[in-house]
C-alpha atoms as a PDB file:
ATOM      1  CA  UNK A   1     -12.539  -0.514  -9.567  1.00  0.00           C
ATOM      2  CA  UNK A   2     -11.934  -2.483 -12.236  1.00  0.00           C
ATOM      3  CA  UNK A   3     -13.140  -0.757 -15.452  1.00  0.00           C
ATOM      4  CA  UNK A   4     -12.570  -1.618 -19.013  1.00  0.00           C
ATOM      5  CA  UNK A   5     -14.685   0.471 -21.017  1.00  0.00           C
ATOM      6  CA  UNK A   6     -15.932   3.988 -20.882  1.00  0.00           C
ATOM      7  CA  UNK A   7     -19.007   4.872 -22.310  1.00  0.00           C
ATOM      8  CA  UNK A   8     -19.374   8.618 -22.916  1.00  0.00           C
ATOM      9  CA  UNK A   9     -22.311  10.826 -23.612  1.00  0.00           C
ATOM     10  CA  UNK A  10     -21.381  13.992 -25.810  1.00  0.00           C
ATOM     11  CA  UNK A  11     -24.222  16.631 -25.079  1.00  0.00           C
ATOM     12  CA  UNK A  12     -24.138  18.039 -21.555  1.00  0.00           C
ATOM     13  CA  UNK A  13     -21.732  15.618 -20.665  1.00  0.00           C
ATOM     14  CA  UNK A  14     -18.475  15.355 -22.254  1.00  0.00           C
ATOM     15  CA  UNK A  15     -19.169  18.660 -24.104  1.00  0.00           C
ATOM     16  CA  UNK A  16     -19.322  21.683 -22.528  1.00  0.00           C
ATOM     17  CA  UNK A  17     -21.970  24.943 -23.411  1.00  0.00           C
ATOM     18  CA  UNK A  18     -20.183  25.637 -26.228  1.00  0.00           C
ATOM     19  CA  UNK A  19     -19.753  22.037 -27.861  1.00  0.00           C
ATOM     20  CA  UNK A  20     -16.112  21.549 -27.268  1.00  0.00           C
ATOM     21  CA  UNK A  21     -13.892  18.813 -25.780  1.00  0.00           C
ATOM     22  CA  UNK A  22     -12.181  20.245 -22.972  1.00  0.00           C
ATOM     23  CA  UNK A  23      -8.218  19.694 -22.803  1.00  0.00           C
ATOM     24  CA  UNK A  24      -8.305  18.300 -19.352  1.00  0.00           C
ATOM     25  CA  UNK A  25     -11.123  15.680 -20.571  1.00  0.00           C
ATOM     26  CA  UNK A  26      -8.685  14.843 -23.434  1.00  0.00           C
ATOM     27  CA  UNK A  27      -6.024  13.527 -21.137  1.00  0.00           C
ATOM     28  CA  UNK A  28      -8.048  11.980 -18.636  1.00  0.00           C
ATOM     29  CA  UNK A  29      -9.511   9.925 -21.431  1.00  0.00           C
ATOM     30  CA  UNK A  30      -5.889   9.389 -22.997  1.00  0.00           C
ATOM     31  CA  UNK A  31      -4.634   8.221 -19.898  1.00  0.00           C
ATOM     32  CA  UNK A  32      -7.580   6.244 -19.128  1.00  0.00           C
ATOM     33  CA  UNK A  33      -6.570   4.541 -22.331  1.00  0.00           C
ATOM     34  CA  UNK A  34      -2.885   4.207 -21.736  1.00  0.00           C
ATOM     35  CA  UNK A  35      -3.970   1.910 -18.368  1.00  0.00           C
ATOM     36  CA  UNK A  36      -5.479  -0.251 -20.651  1.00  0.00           C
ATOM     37  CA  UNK A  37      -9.145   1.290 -20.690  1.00  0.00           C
ATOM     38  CA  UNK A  38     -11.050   1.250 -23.788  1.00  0.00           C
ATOM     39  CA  UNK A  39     -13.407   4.538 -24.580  1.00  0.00           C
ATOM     40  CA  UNK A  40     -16.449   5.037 -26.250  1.00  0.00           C
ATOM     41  CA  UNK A  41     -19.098   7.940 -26.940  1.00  0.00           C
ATOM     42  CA  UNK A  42     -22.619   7.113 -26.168  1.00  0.00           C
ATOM     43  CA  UNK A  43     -24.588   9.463 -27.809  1.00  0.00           C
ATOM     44  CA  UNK A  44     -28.183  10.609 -29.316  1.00  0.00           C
ATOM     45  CA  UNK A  45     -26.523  12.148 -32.566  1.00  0.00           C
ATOM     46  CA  UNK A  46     -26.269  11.169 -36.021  1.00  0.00           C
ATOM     47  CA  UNK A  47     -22.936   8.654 -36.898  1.00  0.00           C
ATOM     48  CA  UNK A  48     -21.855  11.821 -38.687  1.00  0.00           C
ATOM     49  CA  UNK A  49     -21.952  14.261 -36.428  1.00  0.00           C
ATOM     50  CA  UNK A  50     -20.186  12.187 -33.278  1.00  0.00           C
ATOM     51  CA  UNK A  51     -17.764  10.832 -35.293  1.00  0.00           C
ATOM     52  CA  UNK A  52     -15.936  14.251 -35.438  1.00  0.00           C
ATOM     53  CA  UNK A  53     -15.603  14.202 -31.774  1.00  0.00           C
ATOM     54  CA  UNK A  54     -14.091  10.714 -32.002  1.00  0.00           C
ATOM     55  CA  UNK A  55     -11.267  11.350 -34.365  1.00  0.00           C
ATOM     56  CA  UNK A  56     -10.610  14.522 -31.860  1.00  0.00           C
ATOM     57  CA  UNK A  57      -9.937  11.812 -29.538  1.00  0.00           C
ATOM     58  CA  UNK A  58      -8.599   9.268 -31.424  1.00  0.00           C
ATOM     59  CA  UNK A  59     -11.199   6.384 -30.717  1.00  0.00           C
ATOM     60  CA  UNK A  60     -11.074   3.255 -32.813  1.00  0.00           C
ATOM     61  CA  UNK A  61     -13.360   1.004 -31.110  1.00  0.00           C
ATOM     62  CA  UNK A  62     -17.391   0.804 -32.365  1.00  0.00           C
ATOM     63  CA  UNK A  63     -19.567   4.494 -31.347  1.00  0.00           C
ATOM     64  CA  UNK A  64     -22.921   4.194 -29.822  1.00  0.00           C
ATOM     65  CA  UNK A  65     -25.287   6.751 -31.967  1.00  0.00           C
ATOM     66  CA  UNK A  66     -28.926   7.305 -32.565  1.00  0.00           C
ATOM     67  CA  UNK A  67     -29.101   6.558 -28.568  1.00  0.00           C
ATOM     68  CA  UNK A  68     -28.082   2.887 -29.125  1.00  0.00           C
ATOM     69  CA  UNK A  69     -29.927   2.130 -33.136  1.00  0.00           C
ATOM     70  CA  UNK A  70     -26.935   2.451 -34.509  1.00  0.00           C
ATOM     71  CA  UNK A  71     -23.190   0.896 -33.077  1.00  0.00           C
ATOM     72  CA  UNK A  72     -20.767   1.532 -35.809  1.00  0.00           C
ATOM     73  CA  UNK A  73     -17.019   1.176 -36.010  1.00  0.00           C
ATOM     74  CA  UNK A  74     -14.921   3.860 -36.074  1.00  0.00           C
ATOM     75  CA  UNK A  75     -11.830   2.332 -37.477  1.00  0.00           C
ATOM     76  CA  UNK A  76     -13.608   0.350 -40.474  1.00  0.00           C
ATOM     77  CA  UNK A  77     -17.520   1.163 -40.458  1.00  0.00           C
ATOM     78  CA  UNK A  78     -18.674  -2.221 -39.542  1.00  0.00           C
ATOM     79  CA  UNK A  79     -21.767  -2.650 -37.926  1.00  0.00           C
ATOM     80  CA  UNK A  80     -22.258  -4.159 -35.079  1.00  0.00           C
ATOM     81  CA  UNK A  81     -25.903  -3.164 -34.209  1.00  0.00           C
ATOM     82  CA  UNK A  82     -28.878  -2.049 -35.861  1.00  0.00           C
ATOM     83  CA  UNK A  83     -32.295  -1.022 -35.104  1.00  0.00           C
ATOM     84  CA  UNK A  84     -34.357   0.991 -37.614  1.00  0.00           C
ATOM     85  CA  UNK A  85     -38.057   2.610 -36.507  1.00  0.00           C
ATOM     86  CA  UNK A  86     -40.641   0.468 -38.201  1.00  0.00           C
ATOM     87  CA  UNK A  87     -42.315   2.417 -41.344  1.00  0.00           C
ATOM     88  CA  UNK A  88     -45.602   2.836 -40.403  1.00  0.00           C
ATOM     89  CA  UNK A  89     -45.027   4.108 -36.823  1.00  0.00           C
ATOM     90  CA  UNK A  90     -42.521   6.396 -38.378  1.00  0.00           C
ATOM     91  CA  UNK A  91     -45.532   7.719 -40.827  1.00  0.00           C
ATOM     92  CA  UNK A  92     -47.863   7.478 -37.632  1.00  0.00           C
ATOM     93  CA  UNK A  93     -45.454   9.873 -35.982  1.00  0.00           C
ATOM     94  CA  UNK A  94     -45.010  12.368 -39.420  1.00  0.00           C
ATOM     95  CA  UNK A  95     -48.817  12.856 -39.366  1.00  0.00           C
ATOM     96  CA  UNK A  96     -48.911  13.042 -35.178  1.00  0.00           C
ATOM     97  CA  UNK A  97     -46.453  16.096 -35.925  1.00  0.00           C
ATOM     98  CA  UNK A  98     -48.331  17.608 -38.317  1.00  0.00           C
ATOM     99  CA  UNK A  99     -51.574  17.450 -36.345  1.00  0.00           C
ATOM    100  CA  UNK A 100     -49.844  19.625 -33.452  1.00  0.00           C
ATOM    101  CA  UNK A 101     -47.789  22.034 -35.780  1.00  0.00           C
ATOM    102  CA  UNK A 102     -44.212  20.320 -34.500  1.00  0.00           C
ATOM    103  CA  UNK A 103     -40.822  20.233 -36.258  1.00  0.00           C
ATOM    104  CA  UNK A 104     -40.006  16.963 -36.787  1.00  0.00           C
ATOM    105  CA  UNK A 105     -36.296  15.550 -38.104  1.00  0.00           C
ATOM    106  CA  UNK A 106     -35.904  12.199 -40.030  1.00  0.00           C
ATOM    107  CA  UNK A 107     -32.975  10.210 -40.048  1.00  0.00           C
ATOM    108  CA  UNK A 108     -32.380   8.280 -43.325  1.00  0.00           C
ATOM    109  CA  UNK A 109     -28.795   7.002 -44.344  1.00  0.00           C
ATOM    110  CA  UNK A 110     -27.326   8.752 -41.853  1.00  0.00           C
ATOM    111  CA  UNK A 111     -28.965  11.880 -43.436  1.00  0.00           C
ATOM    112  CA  UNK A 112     -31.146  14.404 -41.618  1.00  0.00           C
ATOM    113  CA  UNK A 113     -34.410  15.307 -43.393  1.00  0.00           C
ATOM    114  CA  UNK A 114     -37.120  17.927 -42.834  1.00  0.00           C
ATOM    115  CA  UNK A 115     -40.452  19.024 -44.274  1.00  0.00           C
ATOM    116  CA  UNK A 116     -39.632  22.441 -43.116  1.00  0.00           C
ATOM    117  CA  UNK A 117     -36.968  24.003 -42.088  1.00  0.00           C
ATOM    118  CA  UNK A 118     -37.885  26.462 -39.337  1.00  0.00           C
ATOM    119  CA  UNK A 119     -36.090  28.237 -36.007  1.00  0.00           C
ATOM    120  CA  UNK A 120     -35.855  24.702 -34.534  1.00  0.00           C
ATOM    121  CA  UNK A 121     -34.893  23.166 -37.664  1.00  0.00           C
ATOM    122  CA  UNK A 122     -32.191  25.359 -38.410  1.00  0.00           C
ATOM    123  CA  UNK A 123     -31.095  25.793 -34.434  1.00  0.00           C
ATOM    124  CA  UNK A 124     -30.587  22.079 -34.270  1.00  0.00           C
ATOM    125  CA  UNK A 125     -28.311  21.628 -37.759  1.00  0.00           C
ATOM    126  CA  UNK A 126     -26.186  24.410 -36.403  1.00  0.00           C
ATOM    127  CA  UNK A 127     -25.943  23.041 -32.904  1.00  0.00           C
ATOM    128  CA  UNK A 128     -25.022  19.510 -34.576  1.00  0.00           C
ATOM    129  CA  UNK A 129     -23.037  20.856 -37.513  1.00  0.00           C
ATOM    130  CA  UNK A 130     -24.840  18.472 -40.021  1.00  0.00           C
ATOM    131  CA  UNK A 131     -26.572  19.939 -43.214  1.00  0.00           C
ATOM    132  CA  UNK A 132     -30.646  19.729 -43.653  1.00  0.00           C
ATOM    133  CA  UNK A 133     -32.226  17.972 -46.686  1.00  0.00           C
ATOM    134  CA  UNK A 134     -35.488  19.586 -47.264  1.00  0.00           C
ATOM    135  CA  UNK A 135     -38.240  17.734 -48.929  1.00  0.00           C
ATOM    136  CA  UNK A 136     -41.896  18.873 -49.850  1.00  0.00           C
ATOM    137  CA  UNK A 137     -43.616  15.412 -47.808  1.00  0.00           C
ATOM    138  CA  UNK A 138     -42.380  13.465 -45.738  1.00  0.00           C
ATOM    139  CA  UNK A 139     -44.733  11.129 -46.102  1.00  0.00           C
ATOM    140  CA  UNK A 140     -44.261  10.718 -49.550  1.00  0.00           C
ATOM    141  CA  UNK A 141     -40.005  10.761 -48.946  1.00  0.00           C
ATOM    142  CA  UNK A 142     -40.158   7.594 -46.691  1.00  0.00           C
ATOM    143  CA  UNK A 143     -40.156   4.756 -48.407  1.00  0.00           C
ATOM    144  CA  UNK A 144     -38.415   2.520 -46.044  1.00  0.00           C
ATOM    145  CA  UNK A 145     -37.776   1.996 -42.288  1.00  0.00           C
ATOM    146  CA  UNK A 146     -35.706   5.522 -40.463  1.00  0.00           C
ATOM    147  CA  UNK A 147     -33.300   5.038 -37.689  1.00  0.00           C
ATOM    148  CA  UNK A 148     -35.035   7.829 -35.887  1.00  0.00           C
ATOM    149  CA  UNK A 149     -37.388  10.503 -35.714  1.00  0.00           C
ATOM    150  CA  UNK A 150     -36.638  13.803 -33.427  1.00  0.00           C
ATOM    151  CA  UNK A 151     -39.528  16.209 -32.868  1.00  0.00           C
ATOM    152  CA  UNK A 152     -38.477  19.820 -31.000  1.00  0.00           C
ATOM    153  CA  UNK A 153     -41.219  21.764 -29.718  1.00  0.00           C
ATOM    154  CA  UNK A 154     -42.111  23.345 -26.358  1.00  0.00           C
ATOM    155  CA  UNK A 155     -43.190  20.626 -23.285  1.00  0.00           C
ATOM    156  CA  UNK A 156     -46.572  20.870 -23.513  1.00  0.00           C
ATOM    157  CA  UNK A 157     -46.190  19.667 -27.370  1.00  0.00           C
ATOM    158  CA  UNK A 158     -43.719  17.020 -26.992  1.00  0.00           C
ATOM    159  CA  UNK A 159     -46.424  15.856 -24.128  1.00  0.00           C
ATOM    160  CA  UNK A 160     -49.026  15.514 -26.006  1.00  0.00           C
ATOM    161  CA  UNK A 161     -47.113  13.920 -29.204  1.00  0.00           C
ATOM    162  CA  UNK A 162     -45.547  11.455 -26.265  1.00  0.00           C
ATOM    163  CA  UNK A 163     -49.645  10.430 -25.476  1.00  0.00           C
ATOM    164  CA  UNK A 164     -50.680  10.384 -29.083  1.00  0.00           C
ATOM    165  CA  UNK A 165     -47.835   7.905 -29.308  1.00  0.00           C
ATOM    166  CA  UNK A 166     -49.019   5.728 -25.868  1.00  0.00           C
ATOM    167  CA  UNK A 167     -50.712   2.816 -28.179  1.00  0.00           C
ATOM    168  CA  UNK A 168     -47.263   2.328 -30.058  1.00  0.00           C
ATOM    169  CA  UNK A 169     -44.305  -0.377 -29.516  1.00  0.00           C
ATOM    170  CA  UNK A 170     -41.552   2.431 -30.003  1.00  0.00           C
ATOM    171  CA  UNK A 171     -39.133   3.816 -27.446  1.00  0.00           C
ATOM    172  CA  UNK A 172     -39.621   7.476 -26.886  1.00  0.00           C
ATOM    173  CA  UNK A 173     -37.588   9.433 -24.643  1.00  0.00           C
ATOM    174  CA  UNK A 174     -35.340  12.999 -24.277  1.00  0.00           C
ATOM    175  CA  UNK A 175     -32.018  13.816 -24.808  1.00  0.00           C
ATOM    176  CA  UNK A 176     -32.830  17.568 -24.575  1.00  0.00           C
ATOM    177  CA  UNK A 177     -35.310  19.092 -22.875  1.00  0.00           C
ATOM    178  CA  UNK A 178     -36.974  20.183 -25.812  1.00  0.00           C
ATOM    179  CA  UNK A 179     -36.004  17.042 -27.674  1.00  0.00           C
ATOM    180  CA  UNK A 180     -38.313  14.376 -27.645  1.00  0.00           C
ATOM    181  CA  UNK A 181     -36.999  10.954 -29.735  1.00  0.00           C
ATOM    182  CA  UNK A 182     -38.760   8.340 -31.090  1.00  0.00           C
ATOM    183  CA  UNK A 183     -36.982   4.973 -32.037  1.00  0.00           C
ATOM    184  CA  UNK A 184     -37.548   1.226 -32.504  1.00  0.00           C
ATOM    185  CA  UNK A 185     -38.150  -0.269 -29.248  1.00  0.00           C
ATOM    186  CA  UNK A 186     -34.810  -2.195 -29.102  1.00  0.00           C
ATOM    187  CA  UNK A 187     -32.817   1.027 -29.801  1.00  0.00           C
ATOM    188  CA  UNK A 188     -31.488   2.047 -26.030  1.00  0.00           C
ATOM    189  CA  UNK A 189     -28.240   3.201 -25.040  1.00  0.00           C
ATOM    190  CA  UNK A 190     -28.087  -0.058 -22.818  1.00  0.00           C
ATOM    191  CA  UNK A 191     -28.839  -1.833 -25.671  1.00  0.00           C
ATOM    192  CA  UNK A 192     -25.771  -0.048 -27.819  1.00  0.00           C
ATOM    193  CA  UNK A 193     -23.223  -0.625 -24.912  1.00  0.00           C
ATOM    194  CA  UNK A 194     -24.218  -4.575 -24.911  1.00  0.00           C
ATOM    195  CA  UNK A 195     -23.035  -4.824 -28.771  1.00  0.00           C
ATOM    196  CA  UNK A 196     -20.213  -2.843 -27.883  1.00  0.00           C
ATOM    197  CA  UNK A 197     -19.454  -5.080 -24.961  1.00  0.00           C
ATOM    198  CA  UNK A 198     -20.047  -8.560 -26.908  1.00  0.00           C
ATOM    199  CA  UNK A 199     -17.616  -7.140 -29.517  1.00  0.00           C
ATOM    200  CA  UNK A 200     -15.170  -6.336 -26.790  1.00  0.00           C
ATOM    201  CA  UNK A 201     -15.581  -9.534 -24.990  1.00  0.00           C
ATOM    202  CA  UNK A 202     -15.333  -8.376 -21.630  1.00  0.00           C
ATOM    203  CA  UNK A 203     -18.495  -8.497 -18.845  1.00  0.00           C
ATOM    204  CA  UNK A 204     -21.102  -5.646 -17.997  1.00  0.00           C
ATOM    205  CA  UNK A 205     -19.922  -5.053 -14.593  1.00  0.00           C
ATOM    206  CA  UNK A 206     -16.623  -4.004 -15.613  1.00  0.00           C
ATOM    207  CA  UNK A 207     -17.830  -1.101 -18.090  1.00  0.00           C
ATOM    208  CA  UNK A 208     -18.742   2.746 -16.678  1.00  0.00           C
ATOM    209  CA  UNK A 209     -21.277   5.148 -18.555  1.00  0.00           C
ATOM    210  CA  UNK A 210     -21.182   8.438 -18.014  1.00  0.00           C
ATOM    211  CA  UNK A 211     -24.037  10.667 -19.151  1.00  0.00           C
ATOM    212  CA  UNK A 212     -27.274  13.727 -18.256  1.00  0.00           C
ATOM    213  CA  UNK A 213     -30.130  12.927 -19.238  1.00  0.00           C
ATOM    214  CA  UNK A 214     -33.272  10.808 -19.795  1.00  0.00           C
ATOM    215  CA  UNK A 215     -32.017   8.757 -22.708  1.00  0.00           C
ATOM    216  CA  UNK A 216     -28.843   7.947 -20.428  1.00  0.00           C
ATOM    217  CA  UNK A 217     -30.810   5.900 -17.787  1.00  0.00           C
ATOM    218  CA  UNK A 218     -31.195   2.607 -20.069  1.00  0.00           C
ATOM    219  CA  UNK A 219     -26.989   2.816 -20.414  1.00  0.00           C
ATOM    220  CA  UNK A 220     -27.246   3.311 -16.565  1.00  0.00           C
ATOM    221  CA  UNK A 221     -29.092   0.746 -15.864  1.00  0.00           C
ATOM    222  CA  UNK A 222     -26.508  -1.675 -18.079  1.00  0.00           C
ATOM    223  CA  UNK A 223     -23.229  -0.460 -17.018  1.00  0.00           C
ATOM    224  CA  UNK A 224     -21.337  -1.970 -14.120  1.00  0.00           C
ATOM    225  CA  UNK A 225     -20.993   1.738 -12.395  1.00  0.00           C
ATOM    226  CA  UNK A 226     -22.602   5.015 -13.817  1.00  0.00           C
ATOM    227  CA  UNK A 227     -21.912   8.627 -13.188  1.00  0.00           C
ATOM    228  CA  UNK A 228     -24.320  11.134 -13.477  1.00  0.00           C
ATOM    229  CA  UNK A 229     -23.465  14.340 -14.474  1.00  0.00           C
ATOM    230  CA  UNK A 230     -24.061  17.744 -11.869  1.00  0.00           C
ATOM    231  CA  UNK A 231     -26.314  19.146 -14.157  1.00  0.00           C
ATOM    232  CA  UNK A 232     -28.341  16.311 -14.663  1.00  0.00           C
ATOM    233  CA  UNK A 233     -31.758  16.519 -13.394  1.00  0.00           C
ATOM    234  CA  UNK A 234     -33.065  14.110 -10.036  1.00  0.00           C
ATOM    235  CA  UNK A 235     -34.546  11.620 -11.842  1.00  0.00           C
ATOM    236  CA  UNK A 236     -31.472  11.033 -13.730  1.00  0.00           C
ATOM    237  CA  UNK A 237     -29.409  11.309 -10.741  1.00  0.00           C
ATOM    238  CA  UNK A 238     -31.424   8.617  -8.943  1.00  0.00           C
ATOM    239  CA  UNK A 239     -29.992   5.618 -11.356  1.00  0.00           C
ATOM    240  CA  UNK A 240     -25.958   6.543 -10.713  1.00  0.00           C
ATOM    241  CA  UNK A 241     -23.439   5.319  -8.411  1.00  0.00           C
ATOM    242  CA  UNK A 242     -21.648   8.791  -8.432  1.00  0.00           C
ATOM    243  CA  UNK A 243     -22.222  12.039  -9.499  1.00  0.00           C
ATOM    244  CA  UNK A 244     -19.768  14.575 -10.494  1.00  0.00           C
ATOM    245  CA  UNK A 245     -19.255  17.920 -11.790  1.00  0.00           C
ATOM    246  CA  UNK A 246     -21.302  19.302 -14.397  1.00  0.00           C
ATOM    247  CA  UNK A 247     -20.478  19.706 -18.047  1.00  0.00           C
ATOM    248  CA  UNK A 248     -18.666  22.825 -17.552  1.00  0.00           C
ATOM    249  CA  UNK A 249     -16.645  22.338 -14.499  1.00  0.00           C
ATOM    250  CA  UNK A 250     -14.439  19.115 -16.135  1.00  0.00           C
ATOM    251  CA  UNK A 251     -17.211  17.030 -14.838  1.00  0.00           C
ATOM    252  CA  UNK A 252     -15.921  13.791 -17.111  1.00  0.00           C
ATOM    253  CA  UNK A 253     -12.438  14.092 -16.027  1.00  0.00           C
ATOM    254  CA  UNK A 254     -12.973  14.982 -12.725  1.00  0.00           C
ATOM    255  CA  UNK A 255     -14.754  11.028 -13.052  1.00  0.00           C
ATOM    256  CA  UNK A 256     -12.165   9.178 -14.374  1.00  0.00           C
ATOM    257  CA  UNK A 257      -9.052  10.987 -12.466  1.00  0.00           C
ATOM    258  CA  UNK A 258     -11.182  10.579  -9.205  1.00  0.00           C
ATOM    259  CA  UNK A 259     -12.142   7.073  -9.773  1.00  0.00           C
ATOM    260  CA  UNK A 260     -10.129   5.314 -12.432  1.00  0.00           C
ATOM    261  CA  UNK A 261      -6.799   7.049 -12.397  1.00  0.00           C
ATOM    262  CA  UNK A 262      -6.417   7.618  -8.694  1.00  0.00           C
END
């Protein structure tokens, strides 16, 4: 298999249950690199809070973030790709929230902003390790185009705020199951691995993506060869080549020893 790029997700993929790199994933990836293989995370997170995770592992080529709005290099903060949510479906969305009581985050600037910061709020900063800017409207905060919007709610909710949103040009999907994410229509994973792959000169078929959940089927559907995780659900399952151990069994490097290294 010839594979020149790794594209990583972080949550439930590369990370574990308690947010950490495992040392057996950090020298699978090394020697992944070593042979010549460039690596990437592919994520849903903010620039700042995956970039953390890419000094750990000493990536300098451009990170996928905002689930493909934002590709941004590591090494000198170029930009490569950028798609922000247009400002008056991001207001459309603010008031949709409001109408069904939902926390919603805004990301400005690389900045995460909320009207309130409640248990979801606050769970999500702390699972994320990024600090909250509270302001009194969002409404009247926005002045310009987000990156993103995040609202966190229970199913039935994030349901009805996904139908509310049915008459829109946005692309809405989850990277949690009780994180629903609303972005400009060109801002997919696939979309963030093609600007990764231009940069890097090299062809689709020869790049892997790794990844869980909803938001990783667009990268899927892009990559050369994808590998779902164990603990991703069917539907995500249904778009990989291979699927391998979950998040907590080494499931990353059990992929790249089993089919890159071997």
């Amino acid at each position: 298999m010839d594979i020149k790029l790794i594209a990583i997700d972080l949550d439930g993929t590369l990370l574990n249950n308690d947010l950490v790199i495992s040392p057996r994933a950090v020298r699978a990836i090394k020697e992944a690199e070593n042979r010549g293989v460039k690596v990437t995370l592919c994520t849903g997170r903010m620039y700042a809070s995956a970039y953390p995770y890419a000094q750990e592992l000493g990536i300098n080529i451009p990170l996928i973030t905002y689930n493909g709005a934002l590709v941004k290099n590591s090494a000198d903060d170029e930009i490569l790709y950028k798609r922000n949510l247009p400002l008056e479906d991001a207001k459309r969305v603010i008031e949709i929230c409001r109408e069904c009581d939902c926390q919603l985050n805004v990301y400005f600037e690389d900045k995460l902003y909320v009207e309130r910061n409640d248990y979801w709020a606050q769970k999500y900063a702390d699972r994320v390790n990024v600090p909250l800017y509270k302001v009194n409207d969002l409404l009247k905060f926005l002045k310009t185009s987000p990156i993103k919007l995040l609202a966190m709610g229970e199913e039935d909710i994030l349901h009805m705020i996904r139908e509310k949103l049915s008459d829109r040009m946005v692309y809405i999907t989850r990277s949690q199951p009780h994180f629903l994410e609303i972005l400009n229509v060109e801002a997919t994973k696939g979309k963030g691995i093609e600007a990764v792959v231009k940069k890097l000169a090299i062809d689709r078929k020869n790049v892997m993506a790794i990844g869980d959940n909803d938001n990783d089927i667009e990268m899927f559907k892009y990559a050369g060869f994808s590998v779902a995780m164990a603990n991703a659900d069917d539907n995500v399952k249904v778009h990989a080549d291979y699927v391998t151990n979950n998040n907590n069994d080494d499931g990353v490097a059990e992929a790249i020893e089993k089919l890159i290294l071997a």
